[in-house]
Protein backbone atom coordinates (compact mmCIF):
# COMPACT_ATOMS: atom_id res chain seq x y z
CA UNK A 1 17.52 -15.43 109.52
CA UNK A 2 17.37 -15.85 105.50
CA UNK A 3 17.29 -12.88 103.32
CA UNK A 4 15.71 -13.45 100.32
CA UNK A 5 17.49 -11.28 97.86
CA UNK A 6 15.88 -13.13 94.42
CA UNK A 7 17.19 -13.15 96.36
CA UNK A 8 48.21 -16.41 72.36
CA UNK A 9 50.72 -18.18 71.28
CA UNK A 10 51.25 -21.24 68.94
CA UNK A 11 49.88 -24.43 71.42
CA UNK A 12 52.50 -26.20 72.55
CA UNK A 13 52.49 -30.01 71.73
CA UNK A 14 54.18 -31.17 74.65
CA UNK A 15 51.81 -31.97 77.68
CA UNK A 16 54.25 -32.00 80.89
CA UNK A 17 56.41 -28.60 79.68
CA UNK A 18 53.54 -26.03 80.47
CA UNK A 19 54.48 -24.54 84.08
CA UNK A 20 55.92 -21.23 84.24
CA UNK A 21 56.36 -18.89 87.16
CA UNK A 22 53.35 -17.63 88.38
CA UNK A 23 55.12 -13.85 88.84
CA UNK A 24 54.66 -13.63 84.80
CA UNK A 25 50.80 -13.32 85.33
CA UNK A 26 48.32 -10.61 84.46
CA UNK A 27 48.23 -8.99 87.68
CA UNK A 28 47.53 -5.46 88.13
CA UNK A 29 47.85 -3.70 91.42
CA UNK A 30 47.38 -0.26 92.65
CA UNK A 31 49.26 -0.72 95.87
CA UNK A 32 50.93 -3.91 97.45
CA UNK A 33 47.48 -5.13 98.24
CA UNK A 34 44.74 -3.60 96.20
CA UNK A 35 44.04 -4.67 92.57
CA UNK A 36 43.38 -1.84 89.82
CA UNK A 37 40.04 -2.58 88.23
CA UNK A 38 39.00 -0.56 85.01
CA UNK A 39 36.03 1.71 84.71
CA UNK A 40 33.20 0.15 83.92
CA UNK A 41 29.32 2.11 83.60
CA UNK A 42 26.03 0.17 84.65
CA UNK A 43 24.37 2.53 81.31
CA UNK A 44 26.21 0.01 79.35
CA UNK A 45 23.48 -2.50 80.31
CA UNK A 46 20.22 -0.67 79.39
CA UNK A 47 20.27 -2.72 76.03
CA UNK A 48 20.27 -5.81 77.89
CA UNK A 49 18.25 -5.87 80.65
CA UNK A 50 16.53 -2.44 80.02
CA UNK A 51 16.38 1.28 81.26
CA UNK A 52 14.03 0.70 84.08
CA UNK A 53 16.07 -2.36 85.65
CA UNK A 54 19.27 -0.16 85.86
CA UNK A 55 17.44 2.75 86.77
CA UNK A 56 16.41 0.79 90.23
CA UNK A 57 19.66 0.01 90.46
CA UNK A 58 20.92 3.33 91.16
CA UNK A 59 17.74 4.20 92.80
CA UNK A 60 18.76 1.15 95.23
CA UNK A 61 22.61 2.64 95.32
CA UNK A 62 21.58 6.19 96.22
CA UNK A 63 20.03 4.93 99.79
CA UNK A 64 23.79 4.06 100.66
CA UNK A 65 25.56 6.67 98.13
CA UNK A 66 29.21 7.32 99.29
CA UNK A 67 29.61 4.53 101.88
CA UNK A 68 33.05 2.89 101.31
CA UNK A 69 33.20 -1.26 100.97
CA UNK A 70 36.09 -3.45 100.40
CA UNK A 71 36.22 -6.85 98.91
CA UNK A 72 39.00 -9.17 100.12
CA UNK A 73 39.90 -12.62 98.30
CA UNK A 74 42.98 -14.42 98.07
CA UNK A 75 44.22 -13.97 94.82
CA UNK A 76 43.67 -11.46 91.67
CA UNK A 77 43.91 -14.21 88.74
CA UNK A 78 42.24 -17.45 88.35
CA UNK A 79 38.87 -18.55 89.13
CA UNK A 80 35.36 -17.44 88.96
CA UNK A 81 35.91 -15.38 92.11
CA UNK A 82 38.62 -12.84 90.97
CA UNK A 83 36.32 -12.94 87.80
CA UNK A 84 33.18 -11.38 89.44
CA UNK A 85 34.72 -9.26 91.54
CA UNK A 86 36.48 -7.31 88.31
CA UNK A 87 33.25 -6.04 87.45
CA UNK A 88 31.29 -6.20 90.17
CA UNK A 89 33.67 -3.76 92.05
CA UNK A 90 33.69 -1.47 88.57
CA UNK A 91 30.16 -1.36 89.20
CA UNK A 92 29.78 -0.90 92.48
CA UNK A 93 32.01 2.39 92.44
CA UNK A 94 29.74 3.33 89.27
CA UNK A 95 26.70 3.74 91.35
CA UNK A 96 28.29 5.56 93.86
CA UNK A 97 29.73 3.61 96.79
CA UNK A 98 33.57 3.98 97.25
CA UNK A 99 34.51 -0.12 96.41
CA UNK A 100 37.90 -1.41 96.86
CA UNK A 101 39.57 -5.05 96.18
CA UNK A 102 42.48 -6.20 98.43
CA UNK A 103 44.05 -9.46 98.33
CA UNK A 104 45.39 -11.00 101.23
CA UNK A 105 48.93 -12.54 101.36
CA UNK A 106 49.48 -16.18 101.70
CA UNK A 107 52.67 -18.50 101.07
CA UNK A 108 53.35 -21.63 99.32
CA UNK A 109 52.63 -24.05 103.27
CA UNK A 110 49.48 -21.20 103.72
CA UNK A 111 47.99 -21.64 100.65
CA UNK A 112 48.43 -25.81 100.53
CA UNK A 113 46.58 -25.56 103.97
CA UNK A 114 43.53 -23.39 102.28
CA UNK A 115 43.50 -25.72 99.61
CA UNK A 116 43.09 -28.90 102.27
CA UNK A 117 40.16 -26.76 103.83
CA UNK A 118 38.54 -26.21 100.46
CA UNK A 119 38.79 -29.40 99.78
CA UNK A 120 37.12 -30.69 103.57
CA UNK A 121 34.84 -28.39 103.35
CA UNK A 122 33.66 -29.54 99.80
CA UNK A 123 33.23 -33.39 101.78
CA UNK A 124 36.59 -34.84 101.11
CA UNK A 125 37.68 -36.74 104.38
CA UNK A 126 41.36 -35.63 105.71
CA UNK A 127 42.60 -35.11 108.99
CA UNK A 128 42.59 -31.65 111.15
CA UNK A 129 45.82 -31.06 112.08
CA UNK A 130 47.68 -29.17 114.39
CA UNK A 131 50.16 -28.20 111.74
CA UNK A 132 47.20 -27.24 109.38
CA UNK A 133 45.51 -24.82 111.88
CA UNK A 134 48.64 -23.03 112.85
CA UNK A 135 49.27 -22.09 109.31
CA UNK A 136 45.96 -21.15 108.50
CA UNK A 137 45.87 -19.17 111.82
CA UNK A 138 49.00 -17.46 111.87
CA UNK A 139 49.03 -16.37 108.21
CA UNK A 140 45.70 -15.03 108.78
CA UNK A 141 46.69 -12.77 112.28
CA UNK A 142 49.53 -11.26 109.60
CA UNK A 143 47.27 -10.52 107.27
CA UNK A 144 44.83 -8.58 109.91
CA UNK A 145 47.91 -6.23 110.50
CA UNK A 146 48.75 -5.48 107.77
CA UNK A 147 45.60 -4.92 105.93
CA UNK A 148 43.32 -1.62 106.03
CA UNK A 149 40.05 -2.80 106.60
CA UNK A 150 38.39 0.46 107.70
CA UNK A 151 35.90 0.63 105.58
CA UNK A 152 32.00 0.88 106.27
CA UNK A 153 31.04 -2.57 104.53
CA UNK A 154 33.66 -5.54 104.08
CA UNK A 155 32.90 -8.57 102.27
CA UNK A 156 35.36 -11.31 102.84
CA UNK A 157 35.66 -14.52 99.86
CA UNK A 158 35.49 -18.12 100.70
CA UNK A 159 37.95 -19.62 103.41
CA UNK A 160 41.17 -18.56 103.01
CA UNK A 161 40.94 -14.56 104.64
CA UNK A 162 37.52 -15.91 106.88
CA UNK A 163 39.79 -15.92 110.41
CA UNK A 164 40.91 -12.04 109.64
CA UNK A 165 37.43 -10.72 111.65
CA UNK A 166 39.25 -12.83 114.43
CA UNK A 167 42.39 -10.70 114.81
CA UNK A 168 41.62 -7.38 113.01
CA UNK A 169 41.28 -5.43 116.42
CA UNK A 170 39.86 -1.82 114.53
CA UNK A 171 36.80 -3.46 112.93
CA UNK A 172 33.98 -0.88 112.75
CA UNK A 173 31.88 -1.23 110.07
CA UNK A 174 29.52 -4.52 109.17
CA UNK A 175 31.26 -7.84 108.08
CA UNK A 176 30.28 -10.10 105.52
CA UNK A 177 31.41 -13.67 104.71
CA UNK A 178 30.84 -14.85 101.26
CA UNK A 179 31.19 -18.52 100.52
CA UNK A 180 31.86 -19.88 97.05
CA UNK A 181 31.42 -23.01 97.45
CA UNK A 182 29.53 -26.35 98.28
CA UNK A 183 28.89 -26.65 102.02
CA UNK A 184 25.90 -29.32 102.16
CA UNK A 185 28.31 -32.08 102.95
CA UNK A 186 31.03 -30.74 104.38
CA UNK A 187 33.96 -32.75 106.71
CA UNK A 188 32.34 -31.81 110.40
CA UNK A 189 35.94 -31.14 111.88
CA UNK A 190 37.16 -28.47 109.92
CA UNK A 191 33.65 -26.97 109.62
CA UNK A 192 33.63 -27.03 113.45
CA UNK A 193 37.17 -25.26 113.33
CA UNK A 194 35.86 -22.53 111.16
CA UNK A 195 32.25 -21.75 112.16
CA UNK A 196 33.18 -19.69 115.39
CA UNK A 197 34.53 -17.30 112.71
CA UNK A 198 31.82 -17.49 110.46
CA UNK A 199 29.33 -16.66 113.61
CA UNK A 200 31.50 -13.67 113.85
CA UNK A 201 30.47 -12.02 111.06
CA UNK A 202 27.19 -9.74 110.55
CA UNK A 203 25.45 -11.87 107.80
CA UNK A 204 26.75 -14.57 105.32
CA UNK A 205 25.94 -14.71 101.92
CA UNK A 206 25.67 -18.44 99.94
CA UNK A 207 24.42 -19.17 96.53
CA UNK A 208 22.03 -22.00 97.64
CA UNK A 209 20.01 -21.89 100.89
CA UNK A 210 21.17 -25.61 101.33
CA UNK A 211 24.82 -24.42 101.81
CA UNK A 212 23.76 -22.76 104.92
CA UNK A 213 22.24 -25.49 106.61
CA UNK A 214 23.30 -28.37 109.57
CA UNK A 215 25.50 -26.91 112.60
CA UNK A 216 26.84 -23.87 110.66
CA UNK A 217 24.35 -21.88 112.51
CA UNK A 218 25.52 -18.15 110.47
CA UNK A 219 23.94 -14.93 112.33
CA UNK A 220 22.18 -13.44 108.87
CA UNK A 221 22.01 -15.50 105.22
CA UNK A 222 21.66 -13.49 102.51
CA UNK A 223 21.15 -16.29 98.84
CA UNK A 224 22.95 -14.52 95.96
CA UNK A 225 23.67 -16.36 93.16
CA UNK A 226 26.64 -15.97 91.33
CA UNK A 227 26.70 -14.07 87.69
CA UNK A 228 28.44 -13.65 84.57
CA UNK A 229 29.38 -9.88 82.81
CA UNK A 230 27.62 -10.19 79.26
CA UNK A 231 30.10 -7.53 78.15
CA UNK A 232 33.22 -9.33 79.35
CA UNK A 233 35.80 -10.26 76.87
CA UNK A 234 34.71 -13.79 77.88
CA UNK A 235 31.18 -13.06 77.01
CA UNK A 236 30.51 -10.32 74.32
CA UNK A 237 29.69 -11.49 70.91
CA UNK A 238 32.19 -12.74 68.20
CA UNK A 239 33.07 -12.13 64.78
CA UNK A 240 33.20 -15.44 63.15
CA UNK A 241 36.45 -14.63 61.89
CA UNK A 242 37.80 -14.49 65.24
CA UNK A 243 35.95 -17.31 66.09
CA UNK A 244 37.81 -19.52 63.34
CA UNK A 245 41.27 -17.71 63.98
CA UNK A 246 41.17 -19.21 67.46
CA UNK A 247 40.22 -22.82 66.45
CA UNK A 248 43.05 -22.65 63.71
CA UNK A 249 45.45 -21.53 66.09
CA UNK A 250 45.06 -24.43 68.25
CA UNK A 251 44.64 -26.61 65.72
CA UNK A 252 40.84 -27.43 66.64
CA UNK A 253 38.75 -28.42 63.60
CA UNK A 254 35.62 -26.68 63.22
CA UNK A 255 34.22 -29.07 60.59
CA UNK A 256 34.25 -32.00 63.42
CA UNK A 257 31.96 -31.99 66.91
CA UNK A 258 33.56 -29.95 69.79
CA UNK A 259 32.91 -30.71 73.23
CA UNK A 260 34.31 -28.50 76.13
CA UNK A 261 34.60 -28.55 79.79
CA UNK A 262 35.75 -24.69 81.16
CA UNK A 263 37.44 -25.62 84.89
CA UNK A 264 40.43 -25.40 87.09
CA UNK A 265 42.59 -29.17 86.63
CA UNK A 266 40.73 -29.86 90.30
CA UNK A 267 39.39 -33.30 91.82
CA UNK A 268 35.93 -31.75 92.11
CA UNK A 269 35.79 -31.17 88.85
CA UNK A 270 36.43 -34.44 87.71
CA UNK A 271 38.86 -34.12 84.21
CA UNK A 272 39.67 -37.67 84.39
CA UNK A 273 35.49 -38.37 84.15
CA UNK A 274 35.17 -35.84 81.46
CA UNK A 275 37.73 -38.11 79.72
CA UNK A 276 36.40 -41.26 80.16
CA UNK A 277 33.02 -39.27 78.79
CA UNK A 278 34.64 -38.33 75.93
CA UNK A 279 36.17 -41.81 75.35
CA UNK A 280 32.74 -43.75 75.45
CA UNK A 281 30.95 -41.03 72.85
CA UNK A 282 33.95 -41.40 70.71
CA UNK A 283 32.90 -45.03 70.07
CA UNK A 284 29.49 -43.46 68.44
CA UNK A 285 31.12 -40.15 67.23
CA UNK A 286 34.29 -40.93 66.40
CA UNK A 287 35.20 -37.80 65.14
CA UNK A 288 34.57 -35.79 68.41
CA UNK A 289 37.12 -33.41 69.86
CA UNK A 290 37.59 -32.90 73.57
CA UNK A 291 38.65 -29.64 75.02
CA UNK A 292 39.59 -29.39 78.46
CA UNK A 293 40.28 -25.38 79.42
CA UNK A 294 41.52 -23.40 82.82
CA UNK A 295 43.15 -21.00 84.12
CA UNK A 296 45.92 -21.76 86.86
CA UNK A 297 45.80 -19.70 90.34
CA UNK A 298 48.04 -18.91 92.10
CA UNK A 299 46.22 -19.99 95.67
CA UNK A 300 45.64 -23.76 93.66
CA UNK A 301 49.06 -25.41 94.31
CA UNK A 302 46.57 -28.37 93.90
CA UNK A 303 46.19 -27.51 90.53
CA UNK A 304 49.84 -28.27 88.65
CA UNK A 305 49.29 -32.05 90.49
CA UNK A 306 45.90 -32.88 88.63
CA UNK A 307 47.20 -30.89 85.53
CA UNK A 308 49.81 -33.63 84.97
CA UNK A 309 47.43 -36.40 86.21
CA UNK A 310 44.89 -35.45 83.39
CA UNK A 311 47.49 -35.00 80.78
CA UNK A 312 48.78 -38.75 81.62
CA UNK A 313 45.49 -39.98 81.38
CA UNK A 314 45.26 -38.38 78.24
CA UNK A 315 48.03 -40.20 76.84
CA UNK A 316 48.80 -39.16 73.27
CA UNK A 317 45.41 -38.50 72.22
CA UNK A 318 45.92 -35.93 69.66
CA UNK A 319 41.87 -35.01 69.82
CA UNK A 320 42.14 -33.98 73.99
CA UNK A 321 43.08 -30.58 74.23
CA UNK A 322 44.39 -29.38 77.69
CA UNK A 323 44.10 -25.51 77.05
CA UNK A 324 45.28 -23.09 79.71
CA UNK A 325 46.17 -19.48 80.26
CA UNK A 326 49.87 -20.33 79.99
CA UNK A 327 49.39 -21.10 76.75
CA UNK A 328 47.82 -18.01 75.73
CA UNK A 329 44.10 -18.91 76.50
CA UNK A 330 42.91 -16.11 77.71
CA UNK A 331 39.28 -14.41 77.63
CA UNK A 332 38.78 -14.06 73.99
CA UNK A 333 39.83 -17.50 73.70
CA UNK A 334 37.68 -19.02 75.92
CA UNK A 335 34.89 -17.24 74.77
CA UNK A 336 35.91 -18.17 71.33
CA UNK A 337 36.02 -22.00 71.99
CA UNK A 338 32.69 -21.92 74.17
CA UNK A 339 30.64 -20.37 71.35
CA UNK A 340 32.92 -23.03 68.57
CA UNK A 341 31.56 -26.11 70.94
CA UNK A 342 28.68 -28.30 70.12
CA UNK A 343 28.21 -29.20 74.00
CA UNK A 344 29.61 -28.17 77.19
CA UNK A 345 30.15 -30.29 79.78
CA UNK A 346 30.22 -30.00 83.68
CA UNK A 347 31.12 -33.01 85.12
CA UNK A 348 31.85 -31.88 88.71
CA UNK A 349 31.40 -34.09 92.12
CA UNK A 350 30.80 -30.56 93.84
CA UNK A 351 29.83 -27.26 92.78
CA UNK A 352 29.36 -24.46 94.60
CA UNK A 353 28.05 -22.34 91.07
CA UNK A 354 29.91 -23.26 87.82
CA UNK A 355 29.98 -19.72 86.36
CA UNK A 356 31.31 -21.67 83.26
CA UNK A 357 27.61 -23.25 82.28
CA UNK A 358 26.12 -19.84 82.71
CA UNK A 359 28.76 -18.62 79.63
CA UNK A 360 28.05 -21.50 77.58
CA UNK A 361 24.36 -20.90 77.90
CA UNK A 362 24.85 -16.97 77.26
CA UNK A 363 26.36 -18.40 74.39
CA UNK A 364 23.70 -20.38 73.16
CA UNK A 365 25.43 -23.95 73.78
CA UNK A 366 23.73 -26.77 75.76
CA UNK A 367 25.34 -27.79 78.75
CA UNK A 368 25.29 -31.54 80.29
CA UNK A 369 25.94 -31.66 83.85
CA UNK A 370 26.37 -33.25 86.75
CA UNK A 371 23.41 -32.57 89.65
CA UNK A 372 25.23 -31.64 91.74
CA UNK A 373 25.84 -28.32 94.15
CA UNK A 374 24.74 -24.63 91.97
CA UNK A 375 24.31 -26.88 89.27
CA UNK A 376 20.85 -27.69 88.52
CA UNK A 377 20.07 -23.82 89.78
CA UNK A 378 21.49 -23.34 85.60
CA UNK A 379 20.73 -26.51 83.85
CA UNK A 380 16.77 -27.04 83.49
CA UNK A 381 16.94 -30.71 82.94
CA UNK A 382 15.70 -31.32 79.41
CA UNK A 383 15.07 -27.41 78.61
CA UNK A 384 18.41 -25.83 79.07
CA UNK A 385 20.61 -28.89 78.77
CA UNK A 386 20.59 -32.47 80.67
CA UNK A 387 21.09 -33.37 84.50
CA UNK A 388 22.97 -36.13 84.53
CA UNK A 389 24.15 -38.95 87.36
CA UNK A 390 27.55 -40.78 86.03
CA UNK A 391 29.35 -41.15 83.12
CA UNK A 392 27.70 -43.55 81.20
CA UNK A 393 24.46 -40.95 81.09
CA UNK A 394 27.20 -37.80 80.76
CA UNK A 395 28.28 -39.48 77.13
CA UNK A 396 24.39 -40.91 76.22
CA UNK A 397 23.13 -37.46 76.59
CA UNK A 398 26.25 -35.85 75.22
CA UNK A 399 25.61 -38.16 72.14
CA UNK A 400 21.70 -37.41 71.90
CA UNK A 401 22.76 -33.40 71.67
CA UNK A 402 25.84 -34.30 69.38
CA UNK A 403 23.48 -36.11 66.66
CA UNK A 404 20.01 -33.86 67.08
CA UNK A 405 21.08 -30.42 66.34
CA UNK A 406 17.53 -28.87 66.59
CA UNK A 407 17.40 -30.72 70.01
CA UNK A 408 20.55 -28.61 70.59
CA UNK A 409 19.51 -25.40 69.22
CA UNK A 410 16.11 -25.56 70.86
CA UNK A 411 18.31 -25.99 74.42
CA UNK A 412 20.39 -23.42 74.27
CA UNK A 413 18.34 -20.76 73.22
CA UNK A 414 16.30 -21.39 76.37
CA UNK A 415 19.44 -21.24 78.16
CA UNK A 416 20.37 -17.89 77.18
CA UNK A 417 16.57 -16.65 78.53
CA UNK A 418 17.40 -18.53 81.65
CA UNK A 419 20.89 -16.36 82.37
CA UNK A 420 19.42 -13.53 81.59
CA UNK A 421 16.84 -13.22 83.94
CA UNK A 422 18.85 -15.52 86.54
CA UNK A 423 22.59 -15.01 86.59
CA UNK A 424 23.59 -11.30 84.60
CA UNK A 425 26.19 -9.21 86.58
CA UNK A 426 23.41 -6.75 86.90
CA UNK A 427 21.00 -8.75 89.07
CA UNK A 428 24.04 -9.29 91.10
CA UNK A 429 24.91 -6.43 91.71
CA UNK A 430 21.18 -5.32 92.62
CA UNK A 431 21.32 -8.23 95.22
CA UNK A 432 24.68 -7.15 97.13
CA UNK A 433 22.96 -3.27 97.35
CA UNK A 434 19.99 -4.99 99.08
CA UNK A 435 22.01 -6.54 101.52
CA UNK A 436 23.89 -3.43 102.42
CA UNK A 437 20.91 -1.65 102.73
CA UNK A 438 19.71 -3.65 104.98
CA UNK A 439 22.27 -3.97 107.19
CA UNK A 440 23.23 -0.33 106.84
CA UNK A 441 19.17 -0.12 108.50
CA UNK A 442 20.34 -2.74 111.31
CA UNK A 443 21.59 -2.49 114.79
């Protein structure tokens, strides 16, 4: 059954000396296992998408006022997840249901394992191993007692915490399973591992109905979308002056073309093709800067290994720029370099969303992607930026956008439309109170 549910610091110059202890991040907990979100009010939005749309909202919220949910993910920094579910929890307790996030523990062998099942069920073919599943398994039976999950809604993230519905022995209320990511051609073994626990659960939600499909077999899909905040620090207006005090701190030049790709150093997201774009455009605009930007999580022990790989292939490039939270890039700074670039790229072999062409389009910036995954759901080939196939039609496109500004313009300006009636935290948020509706009116 489908619901429908419209269902900073100077830069250092040094490429390999960048890794720091993850302990120094910006985490903020209220407990051991709950994260402290700030307040956030849904009235805030009524200049964006209007009074009436955030007066159904709470209309929609009052038919479930005061029933408690809790999120659960696997880490509080890093990644589009933790991202959403800063405001999306905010605004969730804003309309009246008692929302909390938890994060489920996970060491260094756990998390290595999660990242092996990310990457299987993305397609990538590696063995199922004994080793594997006990790790993953007995992690996860830890995690069920120690975690409070007594809660009237709970709405577990992507693969890591999936097994807890297995071994959490006081479960009462309804269970959700959200997945993240791309599941249309997924490696059949450790999809056949997981989906007994994914049948456990009282409805799934996916961002694309095609996720859902083959011998997964979920009890209830609910299609949500992911979304960005418009008021974020990543996506509120600018000054210009800010703007320019970014680009001068990193020593980007604002006088030259900028192009950007926003994403974790990952194989799915392809850095090492988003060079080799940037290498063949430079040979018709030679003056083009690259800028390669993420954010390293802690449940990515992936991510330090492709870091270094893309920096290599970088070589001593001056004009590649491998920017990263560790180096002070934080919200404002992204934001800041999205709005500064000329084009974004997306160059991913899978994509489950790619909240990161959504901000660019917010932002007004044309976005050339791959068509792949969530992808094409955000980029309207030839209205909102360009669909593209490989790398030689990544850097011809890039080009085309890079030397017809009104082309550009034109673009991006359809893209904002295109988030804001698609992808705002608001619609979101609208979708996730349908689906607890509903199931608060099932069996």
């Amino acid at each position: 059954m489908i619901l429908s549910l419209a269902i900073l610091q100077r830069p250092c110059k040094t490429k390999f000396n960048l890794k720091k202890e993850l302990s120094e991040t910006r985490v903020h907990r209220m407990s051991d296992d709950t994260v402290s979100v700030r307040t956030l009010s849904l009235d805030h939005y009524k200049e964006i998408v209007g009074e009436e749309r955030v007066e159904q909202i709470r209309t929609m919220a009052e038919k479930i006022s005061g029933g408690s949910v809790v999120h659960v993910n696997s880490t509080s920094f890093g990644g589009g997840v933790s991202e959403i579910l800063y405001r999306l929890v905010a605004l969730m307790r804003d309309v009246g249901l008692d929302t909390t996030w938890k994060v489920a523990e996970g060491s260094p062998e756990f998390f290595s394992a999660t990242k092996t099942i990310h990457n299987a069920l993305q397609g990538m073919q590696t063995p199922l191993t004994t080793a594997l599943t006990d790790t993953y398994l007995q992690q996860n039976r830890g995690n069920a007692t120690q975690l409070n999950l007594d809660y009237d809604y709970v709405i577990i993230h992507d693969s890591q915490p999936l097994a807890l519905i297995e071994y959490y022995r006081k479960k009462r209320g309804k269970w959700i399973w959200r997945c993240h990511i791309d599941l249309s051609q997924p490696n059949q073994s450790f999809l056949g591992f997981l989906a007994p626990f994914i049948r456990l659960y009282d409805a799934s939600i996916f961002t694309m109905k095609q996720f859902a499909g083959g011998s997964l077999k979920p009890t209830r899909v609910a299609i949500i979308p992911p979304s960005i905040d418009p008021l974020s620090d990543k996506n509120k207006p600018l000054p210009d002056a800010v703007v320019s005090s970014v680009l001068d701190r990193y020593d980007v030049d604002p006088e030259r073309p900028i192009v950007t790709q926003v994403s974790r150093f990952d194989p799915w997201k392809d850095p090492l093709g988003v060079i080799d774009v940037y290498r063949l455009l430079r040979k018709k605009v030679p003056e083009a800067q690259l800028l390669l930007i993420a954010s390293m999580a802690s449940d990515d022990p992936e991510g330090w290994l492709y870091f270094e790989k893309t920096a290599r292939y970088a070589g001593e490039d001056s004009d590649i720029h491998l920017l990263t939270d560790l180096v002070g890039v934080h919200d404002v700074e992204v934001n800041a370099f999205q709005r500064a670039s000329d084009v974004v790229l997306q160059k991913s072999l899978r994509e489950g969303f790619g909240l990161t062409i959504a901000e660019a389009l917010w932002k007004e910036v044309p976005v050339v992607g791959a068509s792949v995954g969530g992808i094409p759901l955000q980029i309207l080939n030839n209205a909102t930026g360009f669909l593209v196939s490989d790398i030689e039609e990544a850097a011809e496109k890039t080009i085309h956008l890079l030397k017809h500004p009104e082309v550009a313009k034109k673009m991006g300006k359809n893209g904002k439309q295109h988030v804001k009636k698609n992808f705002l935290i608001t619609r979101h948020l609208e979708d996730y109170l349908k689906l607890l509706v509903h199931l608060s009116q099932s069996d």
